[in-house]
C-alpha atoms as a PDB file:
ATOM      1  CA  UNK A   1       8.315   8.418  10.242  1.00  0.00           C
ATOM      2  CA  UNK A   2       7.797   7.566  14.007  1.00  0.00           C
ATOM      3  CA  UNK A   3       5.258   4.786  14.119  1.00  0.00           C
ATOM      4  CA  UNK A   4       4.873   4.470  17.845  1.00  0.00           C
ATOM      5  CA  UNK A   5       4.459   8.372  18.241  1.00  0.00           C
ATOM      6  CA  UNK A   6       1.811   7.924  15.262  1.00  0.00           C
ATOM      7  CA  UNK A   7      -0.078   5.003  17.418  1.00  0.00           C
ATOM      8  CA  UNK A   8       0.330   6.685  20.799  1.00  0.00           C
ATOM      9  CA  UNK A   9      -1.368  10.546  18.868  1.00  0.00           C
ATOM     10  CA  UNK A  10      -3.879   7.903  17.532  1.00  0.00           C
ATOM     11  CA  UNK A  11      -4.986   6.805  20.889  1.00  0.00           C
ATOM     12  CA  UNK A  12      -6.913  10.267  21.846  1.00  0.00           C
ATOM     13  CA  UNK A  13      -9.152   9.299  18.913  1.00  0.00           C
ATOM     14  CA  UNK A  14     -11.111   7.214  21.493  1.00  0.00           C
ATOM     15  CA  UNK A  15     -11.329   9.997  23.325  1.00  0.00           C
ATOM     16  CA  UNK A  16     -13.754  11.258  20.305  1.00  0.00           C
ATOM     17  CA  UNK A  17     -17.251  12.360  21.494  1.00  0.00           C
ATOM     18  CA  UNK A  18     -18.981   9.529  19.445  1.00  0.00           C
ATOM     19  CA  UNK A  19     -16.179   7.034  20.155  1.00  0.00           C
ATOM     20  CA  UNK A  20     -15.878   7.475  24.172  1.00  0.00           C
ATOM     21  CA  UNK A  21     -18.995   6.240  25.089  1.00  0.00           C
ATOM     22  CA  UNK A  22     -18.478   2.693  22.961  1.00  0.00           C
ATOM     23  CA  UNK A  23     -14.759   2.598  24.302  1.00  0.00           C
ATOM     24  CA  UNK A  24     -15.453   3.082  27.981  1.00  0.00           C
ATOM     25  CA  UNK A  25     -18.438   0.503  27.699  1.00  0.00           C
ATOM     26  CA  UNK A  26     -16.092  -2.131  26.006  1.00  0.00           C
ATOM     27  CA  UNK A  27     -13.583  -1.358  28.450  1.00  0.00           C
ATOM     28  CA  UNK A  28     -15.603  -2.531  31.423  1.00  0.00           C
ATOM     29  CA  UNK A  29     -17.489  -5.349  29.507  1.00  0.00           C
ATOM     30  CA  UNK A  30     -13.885  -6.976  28.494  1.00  0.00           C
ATOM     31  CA  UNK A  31     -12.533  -6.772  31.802  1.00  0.00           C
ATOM     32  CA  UNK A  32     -15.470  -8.783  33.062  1.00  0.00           C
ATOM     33  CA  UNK A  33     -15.044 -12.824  33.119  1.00  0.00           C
ATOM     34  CA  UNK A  34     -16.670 -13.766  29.759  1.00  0.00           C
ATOM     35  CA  UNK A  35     -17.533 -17.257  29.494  1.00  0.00           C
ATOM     36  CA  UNK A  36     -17.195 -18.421  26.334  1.00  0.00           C
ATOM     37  CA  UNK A  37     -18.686 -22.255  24.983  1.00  0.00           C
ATOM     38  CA  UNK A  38     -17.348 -22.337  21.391  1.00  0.00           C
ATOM     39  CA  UNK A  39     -16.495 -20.539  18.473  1.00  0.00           C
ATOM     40  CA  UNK A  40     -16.806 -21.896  15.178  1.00  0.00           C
ATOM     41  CA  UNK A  41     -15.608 -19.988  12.212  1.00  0.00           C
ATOM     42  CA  UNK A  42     -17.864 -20.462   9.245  1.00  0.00           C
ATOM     43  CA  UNK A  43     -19.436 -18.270   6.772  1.00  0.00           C
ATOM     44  CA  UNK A  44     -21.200 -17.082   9.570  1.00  0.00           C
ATOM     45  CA  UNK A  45     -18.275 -16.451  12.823  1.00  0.00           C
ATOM     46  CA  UNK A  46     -20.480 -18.019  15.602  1.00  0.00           C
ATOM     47  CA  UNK A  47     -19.937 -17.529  18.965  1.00  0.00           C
ATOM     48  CA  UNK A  48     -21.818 -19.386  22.181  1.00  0.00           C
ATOM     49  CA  UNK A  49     -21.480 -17.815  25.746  1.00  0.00           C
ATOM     50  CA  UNK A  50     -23.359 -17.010  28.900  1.00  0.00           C
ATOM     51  CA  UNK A  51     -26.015 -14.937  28.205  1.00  0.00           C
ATOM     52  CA  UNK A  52     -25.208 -11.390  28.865  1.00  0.00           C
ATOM     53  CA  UNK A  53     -27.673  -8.275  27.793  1.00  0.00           C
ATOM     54  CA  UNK A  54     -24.786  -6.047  27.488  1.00  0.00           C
ATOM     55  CA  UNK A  55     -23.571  -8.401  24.078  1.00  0.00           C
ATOM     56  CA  UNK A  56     -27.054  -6.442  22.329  1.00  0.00           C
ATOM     57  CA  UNK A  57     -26.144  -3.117  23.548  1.00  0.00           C
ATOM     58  CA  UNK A  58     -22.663  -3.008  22.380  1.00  0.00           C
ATOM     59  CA  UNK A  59     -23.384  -4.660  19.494  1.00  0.00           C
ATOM     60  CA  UNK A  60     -26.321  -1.734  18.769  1.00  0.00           C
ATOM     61  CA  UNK A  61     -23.721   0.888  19.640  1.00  0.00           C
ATOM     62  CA  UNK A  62     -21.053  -0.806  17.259  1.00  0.00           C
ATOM     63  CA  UNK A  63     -23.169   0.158  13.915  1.00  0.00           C
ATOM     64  CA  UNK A  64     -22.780  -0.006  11.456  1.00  0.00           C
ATOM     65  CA  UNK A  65     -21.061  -3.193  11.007  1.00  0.00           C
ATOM     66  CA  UNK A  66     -20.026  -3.666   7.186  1.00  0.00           C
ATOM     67  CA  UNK A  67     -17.962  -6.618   7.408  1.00  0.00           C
ATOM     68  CA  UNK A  68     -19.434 -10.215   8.771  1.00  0.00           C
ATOM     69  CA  UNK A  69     -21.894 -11.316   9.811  1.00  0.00           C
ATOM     70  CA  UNK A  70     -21.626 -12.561  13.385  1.00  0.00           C
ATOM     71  CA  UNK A  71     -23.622 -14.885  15.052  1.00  0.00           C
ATOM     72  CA  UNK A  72     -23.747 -14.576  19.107  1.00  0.00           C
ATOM     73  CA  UNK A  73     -25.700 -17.071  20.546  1.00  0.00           C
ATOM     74  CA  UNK A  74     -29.146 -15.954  19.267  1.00  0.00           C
ATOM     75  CA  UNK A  75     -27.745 -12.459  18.030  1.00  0.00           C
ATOM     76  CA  UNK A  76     -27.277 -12.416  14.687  1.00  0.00           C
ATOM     77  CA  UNK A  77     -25.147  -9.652  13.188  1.00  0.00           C
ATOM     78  CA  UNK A  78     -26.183  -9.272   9.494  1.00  0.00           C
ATOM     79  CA  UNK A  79     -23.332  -7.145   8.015  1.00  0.00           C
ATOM     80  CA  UNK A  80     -23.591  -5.074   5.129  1.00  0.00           C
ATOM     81  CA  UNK A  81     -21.136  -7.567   3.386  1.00  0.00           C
ATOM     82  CA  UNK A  82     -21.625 -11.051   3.556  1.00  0.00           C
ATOM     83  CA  UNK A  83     -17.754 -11.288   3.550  1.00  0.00           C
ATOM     84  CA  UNK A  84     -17.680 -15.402   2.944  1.00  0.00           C
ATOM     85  CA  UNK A  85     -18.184 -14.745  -0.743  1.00  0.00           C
ATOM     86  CA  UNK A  86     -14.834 -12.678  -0.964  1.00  0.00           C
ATOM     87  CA  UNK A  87     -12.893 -15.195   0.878  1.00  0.00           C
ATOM     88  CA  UNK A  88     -14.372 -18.239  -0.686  1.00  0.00           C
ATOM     89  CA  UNK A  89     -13.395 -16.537  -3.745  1.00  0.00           C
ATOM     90  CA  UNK A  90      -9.706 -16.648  -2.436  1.00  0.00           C
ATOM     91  CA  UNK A  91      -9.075 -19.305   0.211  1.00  0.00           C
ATOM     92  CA  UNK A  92      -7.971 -21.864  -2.312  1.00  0.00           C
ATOM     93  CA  UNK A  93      -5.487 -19.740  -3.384  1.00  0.00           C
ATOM     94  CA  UNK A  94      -3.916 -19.267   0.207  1.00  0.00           C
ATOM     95  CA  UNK A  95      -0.868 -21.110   2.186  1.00  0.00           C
ATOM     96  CA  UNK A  96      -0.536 -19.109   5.156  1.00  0.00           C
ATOM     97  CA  UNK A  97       0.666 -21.809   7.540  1.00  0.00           C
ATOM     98  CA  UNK A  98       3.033 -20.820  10.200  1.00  0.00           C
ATOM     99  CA  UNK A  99       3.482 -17.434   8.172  1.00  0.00           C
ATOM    100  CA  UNK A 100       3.651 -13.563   9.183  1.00  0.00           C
ATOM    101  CA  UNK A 101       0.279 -12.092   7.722  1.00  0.00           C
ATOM    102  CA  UNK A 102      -0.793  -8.177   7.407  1.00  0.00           C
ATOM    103  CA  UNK A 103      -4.081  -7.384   6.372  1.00  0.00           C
ATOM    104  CA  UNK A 104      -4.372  -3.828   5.562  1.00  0.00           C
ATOM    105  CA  UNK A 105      -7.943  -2.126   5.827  1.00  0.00           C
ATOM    106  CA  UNK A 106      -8.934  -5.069   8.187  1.00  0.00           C
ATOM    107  CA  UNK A 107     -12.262  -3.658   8.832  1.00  0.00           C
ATOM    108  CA  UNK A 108     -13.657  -5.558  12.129  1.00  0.00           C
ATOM    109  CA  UNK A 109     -10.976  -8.467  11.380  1.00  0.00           C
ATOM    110  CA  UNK A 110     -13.678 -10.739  10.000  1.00  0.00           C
ATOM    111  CA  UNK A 111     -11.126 -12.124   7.326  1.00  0.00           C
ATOM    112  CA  UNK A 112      -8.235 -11.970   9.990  1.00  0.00           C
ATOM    113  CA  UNK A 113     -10.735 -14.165  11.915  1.00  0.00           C
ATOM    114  CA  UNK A 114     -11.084 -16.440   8.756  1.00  0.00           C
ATOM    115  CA  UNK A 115      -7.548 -16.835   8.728  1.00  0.00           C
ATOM    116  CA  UNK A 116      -6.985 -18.374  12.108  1.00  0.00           C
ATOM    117  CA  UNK A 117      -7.916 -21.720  11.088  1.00  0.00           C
ATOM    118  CA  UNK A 118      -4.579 -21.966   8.827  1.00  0.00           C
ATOM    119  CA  UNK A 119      -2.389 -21.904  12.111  1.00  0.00           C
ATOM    120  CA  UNK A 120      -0.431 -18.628  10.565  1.00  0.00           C
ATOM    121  CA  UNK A 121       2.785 -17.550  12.613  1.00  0.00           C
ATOM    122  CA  UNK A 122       0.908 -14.429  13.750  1.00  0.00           C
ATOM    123  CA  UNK A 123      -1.458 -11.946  12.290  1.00  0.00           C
ATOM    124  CA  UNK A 124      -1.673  -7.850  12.242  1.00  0.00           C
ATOM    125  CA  UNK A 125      -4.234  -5.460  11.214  1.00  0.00           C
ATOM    126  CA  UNK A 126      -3.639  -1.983  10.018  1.00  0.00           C
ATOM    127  CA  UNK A 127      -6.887   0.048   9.432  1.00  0.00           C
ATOM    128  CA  UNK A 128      -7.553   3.802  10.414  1.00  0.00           C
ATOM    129  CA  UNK A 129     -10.665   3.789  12.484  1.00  0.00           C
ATOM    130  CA  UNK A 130     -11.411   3.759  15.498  1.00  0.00           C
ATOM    131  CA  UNK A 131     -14.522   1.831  15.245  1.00  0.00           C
ATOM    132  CA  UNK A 132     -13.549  -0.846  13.410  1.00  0.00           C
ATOM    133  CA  UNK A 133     -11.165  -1.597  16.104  1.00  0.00           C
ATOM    134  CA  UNK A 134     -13.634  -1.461  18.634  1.00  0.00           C
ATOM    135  CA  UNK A 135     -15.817  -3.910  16.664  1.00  0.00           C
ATOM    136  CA  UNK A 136     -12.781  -5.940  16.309  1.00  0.00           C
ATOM    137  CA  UNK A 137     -12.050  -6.009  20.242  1.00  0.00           C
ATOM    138  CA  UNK A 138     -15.866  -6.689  20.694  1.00  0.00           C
ATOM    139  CA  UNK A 139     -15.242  -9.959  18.729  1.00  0.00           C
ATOM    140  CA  UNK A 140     -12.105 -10.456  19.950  1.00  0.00           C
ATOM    141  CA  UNK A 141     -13.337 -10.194  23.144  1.00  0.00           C
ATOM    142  CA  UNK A 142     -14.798 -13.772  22.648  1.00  0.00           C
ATOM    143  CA  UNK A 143     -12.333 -14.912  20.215  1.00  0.00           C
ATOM    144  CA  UNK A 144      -9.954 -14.201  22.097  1.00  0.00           C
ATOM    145  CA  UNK A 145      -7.194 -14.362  19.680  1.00  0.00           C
ATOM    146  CA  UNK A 146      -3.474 -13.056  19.621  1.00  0.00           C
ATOM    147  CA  UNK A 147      -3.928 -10.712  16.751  1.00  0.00           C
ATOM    148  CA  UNK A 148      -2.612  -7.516  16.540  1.00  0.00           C
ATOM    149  CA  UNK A 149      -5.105  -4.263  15.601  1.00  0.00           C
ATOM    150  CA  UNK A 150      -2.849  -1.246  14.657  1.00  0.00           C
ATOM    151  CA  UNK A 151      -4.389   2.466  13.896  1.00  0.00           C
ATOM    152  CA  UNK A 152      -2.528   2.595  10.567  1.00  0.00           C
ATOM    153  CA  UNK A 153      -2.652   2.573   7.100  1.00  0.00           C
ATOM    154  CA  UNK A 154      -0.769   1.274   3.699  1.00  0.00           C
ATOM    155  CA  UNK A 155       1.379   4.400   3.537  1.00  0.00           C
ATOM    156  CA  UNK A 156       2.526   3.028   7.293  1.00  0.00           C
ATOM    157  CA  UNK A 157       4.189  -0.020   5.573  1.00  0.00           C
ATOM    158  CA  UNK A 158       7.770   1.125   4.582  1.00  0.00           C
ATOM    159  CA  UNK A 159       8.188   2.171   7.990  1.00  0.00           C
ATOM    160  CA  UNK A 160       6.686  -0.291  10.113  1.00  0.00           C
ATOM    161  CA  UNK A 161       9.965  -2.769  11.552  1.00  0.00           C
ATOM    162  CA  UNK A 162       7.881  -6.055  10.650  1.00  0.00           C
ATOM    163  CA  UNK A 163       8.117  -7.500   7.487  1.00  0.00           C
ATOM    164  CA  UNK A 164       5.242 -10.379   6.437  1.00  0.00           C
ATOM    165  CA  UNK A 165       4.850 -13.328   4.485  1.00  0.00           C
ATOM    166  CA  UNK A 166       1.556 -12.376   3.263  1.00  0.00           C
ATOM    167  CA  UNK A 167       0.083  -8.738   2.684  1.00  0.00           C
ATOM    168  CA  UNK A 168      -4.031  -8.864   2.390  1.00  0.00           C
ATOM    169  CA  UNK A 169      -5.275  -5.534   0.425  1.00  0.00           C
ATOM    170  CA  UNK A 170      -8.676  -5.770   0.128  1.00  0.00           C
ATOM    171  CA  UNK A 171     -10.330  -3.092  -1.618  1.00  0.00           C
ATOM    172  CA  UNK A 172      -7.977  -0.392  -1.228  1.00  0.00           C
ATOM    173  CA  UNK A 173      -5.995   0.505  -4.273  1.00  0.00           C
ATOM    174  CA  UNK A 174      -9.001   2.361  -5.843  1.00  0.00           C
ATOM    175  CA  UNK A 175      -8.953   4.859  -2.793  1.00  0.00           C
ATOM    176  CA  UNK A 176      -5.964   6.167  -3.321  1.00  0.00           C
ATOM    177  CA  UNK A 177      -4.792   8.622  -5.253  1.00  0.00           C
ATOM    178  CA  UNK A 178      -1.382   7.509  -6.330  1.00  0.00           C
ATOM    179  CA  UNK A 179      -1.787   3.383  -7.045  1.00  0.00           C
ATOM    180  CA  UNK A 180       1.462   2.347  -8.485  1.00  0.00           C
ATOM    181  CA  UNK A 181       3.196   4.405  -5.171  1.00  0.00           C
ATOM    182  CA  UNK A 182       0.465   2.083  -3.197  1.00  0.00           C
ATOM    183  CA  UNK A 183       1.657  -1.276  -4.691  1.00  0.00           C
ATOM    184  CA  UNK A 184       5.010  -0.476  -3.679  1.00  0.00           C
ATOM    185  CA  UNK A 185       4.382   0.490  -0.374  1.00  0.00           C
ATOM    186  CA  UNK A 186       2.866  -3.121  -0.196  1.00  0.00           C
ATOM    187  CA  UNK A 187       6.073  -4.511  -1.828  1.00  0.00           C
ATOM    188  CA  UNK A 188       8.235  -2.972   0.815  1.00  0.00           C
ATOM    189  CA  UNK A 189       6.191  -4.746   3.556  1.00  0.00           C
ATOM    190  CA  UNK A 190       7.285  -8.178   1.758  1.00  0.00           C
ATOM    191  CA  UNK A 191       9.457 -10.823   3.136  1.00  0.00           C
ATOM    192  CA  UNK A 192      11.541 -12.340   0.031  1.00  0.00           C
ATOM    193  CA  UNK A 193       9.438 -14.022  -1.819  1.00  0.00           C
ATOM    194  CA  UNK A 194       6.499 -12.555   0.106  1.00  0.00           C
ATOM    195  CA  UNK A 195       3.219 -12.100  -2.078  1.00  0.00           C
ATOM    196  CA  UNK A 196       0.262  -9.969  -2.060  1.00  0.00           C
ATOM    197  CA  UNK A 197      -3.098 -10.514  -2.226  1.00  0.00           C
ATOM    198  CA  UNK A 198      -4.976  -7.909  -3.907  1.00  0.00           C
ATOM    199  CA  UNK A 199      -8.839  -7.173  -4.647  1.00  0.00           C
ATOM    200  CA  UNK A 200      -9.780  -4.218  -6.305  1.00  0.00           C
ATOM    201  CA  UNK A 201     -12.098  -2.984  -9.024  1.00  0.00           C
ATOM    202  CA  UNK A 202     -11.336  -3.244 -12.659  1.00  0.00           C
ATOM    203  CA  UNK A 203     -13.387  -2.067 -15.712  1.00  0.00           C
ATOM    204  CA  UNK A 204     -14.081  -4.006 -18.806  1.00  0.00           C
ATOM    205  CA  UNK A 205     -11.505  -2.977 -21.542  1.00  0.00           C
ATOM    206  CA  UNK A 206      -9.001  -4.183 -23.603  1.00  0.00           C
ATOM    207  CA  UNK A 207      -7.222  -1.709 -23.368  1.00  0.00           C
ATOM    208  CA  UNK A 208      -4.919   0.234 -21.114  1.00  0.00           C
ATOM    209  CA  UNK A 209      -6.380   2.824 -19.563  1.00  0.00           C
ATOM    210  CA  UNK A 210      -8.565   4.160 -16.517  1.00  0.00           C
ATOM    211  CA  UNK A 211     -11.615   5.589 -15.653  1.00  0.00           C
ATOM    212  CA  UNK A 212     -11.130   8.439 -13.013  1.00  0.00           C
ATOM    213  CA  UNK A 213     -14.917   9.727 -11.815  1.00  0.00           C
ATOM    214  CA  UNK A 214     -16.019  12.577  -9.830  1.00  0.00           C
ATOM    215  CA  UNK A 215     -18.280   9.867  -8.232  1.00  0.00           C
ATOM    216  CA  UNK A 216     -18.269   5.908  -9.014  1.00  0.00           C
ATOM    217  CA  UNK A 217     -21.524   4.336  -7.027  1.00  0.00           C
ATOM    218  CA  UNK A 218     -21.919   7.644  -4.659  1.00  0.00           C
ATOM    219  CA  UNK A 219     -18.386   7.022  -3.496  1.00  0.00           C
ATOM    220  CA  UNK A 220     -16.701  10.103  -3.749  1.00  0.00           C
ATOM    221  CA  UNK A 221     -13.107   8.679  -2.802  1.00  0.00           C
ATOM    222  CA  UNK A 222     -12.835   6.372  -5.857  1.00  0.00           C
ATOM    223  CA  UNK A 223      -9.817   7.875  -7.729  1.00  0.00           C
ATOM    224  CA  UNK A 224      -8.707   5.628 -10.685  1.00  0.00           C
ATOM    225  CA  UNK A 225     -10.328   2.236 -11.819  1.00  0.00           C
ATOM    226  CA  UNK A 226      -8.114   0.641 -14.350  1.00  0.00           C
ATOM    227  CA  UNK A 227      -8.760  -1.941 -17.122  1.00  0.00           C
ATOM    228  CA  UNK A 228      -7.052  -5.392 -16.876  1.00  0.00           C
ATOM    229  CA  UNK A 229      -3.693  -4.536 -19.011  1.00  0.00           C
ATOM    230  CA  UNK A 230      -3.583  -0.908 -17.035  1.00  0.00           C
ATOM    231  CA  UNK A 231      -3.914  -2.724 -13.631  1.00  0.00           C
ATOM    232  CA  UNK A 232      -0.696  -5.280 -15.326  1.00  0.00           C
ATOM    233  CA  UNK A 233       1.093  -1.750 -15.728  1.00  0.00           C
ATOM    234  CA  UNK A 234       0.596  -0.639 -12.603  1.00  0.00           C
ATOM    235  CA  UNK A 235       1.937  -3.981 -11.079  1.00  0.00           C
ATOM    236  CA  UNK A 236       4.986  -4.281 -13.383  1.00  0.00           C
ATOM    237  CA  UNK A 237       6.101  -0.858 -12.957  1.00  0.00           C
ATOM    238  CA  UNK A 238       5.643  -1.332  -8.833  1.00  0.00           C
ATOM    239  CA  UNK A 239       8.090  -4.041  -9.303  1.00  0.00           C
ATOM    240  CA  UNK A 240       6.370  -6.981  -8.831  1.00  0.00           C
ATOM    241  CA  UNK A 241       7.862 -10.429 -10.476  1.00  0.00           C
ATOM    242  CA  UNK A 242       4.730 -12.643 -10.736  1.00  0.00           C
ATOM    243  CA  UNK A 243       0.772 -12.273 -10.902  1.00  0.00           C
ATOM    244  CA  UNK A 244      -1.267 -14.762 -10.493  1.00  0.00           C
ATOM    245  CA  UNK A 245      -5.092 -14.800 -11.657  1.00  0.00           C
ATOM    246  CA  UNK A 246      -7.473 -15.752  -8.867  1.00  0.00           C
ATOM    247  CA  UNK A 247     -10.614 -14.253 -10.362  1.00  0.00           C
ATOM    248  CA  UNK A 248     -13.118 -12.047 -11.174  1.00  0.00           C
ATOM    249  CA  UNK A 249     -16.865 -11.289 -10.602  1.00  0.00           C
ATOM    250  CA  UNK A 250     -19.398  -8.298 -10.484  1.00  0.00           C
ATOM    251  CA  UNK A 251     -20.532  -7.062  -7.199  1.00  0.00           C
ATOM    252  CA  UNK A 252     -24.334  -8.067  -6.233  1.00  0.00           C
ATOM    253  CA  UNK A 253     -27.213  -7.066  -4.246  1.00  0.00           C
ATOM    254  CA  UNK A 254     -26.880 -10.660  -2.363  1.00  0.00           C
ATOM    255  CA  UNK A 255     -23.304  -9.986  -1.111  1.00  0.00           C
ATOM    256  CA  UNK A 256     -23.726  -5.999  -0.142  1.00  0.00           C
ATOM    257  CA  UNK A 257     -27.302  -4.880   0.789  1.00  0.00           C
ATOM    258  CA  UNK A 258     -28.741  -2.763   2.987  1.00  0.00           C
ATOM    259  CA  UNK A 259     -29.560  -4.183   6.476  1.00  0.00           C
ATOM    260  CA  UNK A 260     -30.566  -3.324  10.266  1.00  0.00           C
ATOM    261  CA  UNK A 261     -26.879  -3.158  11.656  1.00  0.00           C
ATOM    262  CA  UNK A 262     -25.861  -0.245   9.406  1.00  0.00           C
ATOM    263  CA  UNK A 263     -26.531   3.598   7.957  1.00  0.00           C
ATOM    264  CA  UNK A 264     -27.891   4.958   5.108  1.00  0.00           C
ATOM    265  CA  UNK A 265     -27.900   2.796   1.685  1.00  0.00           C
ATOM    266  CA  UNK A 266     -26.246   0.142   0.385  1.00  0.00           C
ATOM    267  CA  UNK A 267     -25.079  -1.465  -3.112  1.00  0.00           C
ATOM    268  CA  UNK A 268     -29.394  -1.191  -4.308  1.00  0.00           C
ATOM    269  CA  UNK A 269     -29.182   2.501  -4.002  1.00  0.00           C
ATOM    270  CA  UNK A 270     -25.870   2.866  -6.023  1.00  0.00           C
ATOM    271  CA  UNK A 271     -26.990   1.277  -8.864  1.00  0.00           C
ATOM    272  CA  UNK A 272     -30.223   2.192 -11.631  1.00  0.00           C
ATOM    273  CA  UNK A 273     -33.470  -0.045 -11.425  1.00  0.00           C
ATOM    274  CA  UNK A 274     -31.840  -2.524 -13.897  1.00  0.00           C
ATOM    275  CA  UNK A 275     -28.763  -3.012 -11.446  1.00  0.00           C
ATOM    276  CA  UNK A 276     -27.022  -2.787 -15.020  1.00  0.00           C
ATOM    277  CA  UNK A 277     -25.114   0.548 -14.287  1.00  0.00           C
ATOM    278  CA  UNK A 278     -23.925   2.465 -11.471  1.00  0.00           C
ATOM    279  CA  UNK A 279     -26.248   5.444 -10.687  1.00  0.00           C
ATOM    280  CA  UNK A 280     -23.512   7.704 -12.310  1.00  0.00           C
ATOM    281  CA  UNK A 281     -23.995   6.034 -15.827  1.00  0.00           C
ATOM    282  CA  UNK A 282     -21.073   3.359 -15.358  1.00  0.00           C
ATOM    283  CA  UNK A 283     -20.352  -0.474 -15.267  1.00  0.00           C
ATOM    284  CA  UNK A 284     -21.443  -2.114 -12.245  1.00  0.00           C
ATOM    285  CA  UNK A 285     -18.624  -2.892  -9.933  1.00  0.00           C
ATOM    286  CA  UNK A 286     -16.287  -5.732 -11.170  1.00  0.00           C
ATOM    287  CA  UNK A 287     -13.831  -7.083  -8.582  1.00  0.00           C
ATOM    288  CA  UNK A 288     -10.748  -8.684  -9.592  1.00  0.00           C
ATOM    289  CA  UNK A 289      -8.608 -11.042  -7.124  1.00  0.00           C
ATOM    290  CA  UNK A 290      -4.805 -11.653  -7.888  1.00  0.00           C
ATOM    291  CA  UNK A 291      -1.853 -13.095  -6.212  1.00  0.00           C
ATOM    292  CA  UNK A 292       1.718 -10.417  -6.410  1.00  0.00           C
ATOM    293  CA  UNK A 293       4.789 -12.314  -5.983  1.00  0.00           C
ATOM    294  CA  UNK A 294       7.732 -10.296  -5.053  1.00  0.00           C
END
């Protein structure tokens, strides 16, 4: 697989008709001199410059925006996600000090952002849209970090020539359609003695098997959602040495809702009244956080 010839095909996808417009706009906004007073990364990333009413436009043009929220200087970006509650879950857990990091489905780089503060060696972004990218140069734009955004995906790992310390996978594995071949796609981007860390959704069981719905909260690309021991299987057969328990909690209305700076519905819509079951009839989302040593 030729990786550059895969970046350089996914380049025309700016040319999209509903990407264009937001790429040619960015284009000319970055390459003006942005003046920027601080940035503090928080809960909320916040972000103080000279006042510019092209930051609201391209902001408005950017939705929806599911991972955040952004503050700059009055604007305040109120993502789908309030993404702090996922990486509180998980900082604690984290040495990523002067190492190689990949997060893969990076979204807008919000957690990348998050992981500046740990002085890592460098950090790289795979994720298959074009917006998200542009919502990540928008930041970036202020930020003004060294991180690299590629236009790729897990099943880009074996092939890509870097290998990393740390591999993020953040919601992920239950998109895919073959998740032990996933985990050691992951395993091949690995340093030795590289780890993984990996948040997905589990189901309640004790067990060792899946759920595989036609639907699982309205999302039609959730393929298999495993129980504890069945998620252990997966691991051990992908090779992995070590798992570590981080955590687990159910998905709420306070961490994804519906808000201003997206599209259609949000985590209250894909649940019944009760927010006891999805709207198909199933358990309420249940993320589990773990740490894969090679």
């Amino acid at each position: 697989m030729n990786i550059e010839k895969i970046l350089n095909e996914r380049q025309k996808w700016f040319e999209w008709k509903n990407i264009k417009p937001i790429y040619l706009k960015l284009k000319k906004f970055k390459n003006k001199e942005l003046k920027v007073k601080s940035v503090k990364s928080n809960d909320i990333i916040e972000i103080e410059t000279h006042e510019n009413p092209e930051i609201l436009e391209l902001a408005k043009m950017l939705i929806p925006w599911r991972k955040g929220p952004f503050k700059i200087n009055d604007l305040f970006i109120d993502s789908e996600w309030k993404s702090y509650i996922k990486w509180n879950t998980i900082k604690h857990f984290l040495n990523l000090k002067n190492k190689d990091i990949l997060d893969v489905g990076c979204n807008n780089g919000y957690h990348m952002f998050r992981m500046l503060q740990f002085n890592p060696k460098s950090i790289t972004g795979f994720d298959p849209s074009a917006l998200f990218n542009l919502q990540f140069e928008f930041i970036n734009s202020f930020i003004k970090s060294n991180i690299e955004y590629k236009l790729l995906g897990v099943e880009h790992i074996p092939f890509y020539e870097k290998k990393f310390d740390v591999i993020f996978c953040m919601g992920v594995l239950y998109h895919r359609r073959d998740p032990i071949d996933m985990l050691k796609e992951l395993k091949t981007g690995l340093k030795k003695n590289g780890e993984v860390i990996l948040d997905t959704l589990i189901i309640e069981g004790s067990g060792e098997y899946v759920l595989s719905p036609m639907r699982y909260a309205k999302m039609k690309n959730v393929y298999f959602i495993p129980t504890l021991k069945a998620l252990y299987n997966w691991i051990e057969r992908a090779g992995f040495k070590e798992i570590e328990f981080i955590g687990k909690r159910y998905t709420t209305t306070n961490e994804q809702r519906k808000t201003q700076w997206i599209e259609g519905e949000s985590l209250e819509r894909f649940l019944n009244k009760s927010q006891t079951k999805t709207v198909e009839g199933y358990d309420p989302p249940l993320r589990l956080y773990l740490k894969l040593k090679k």
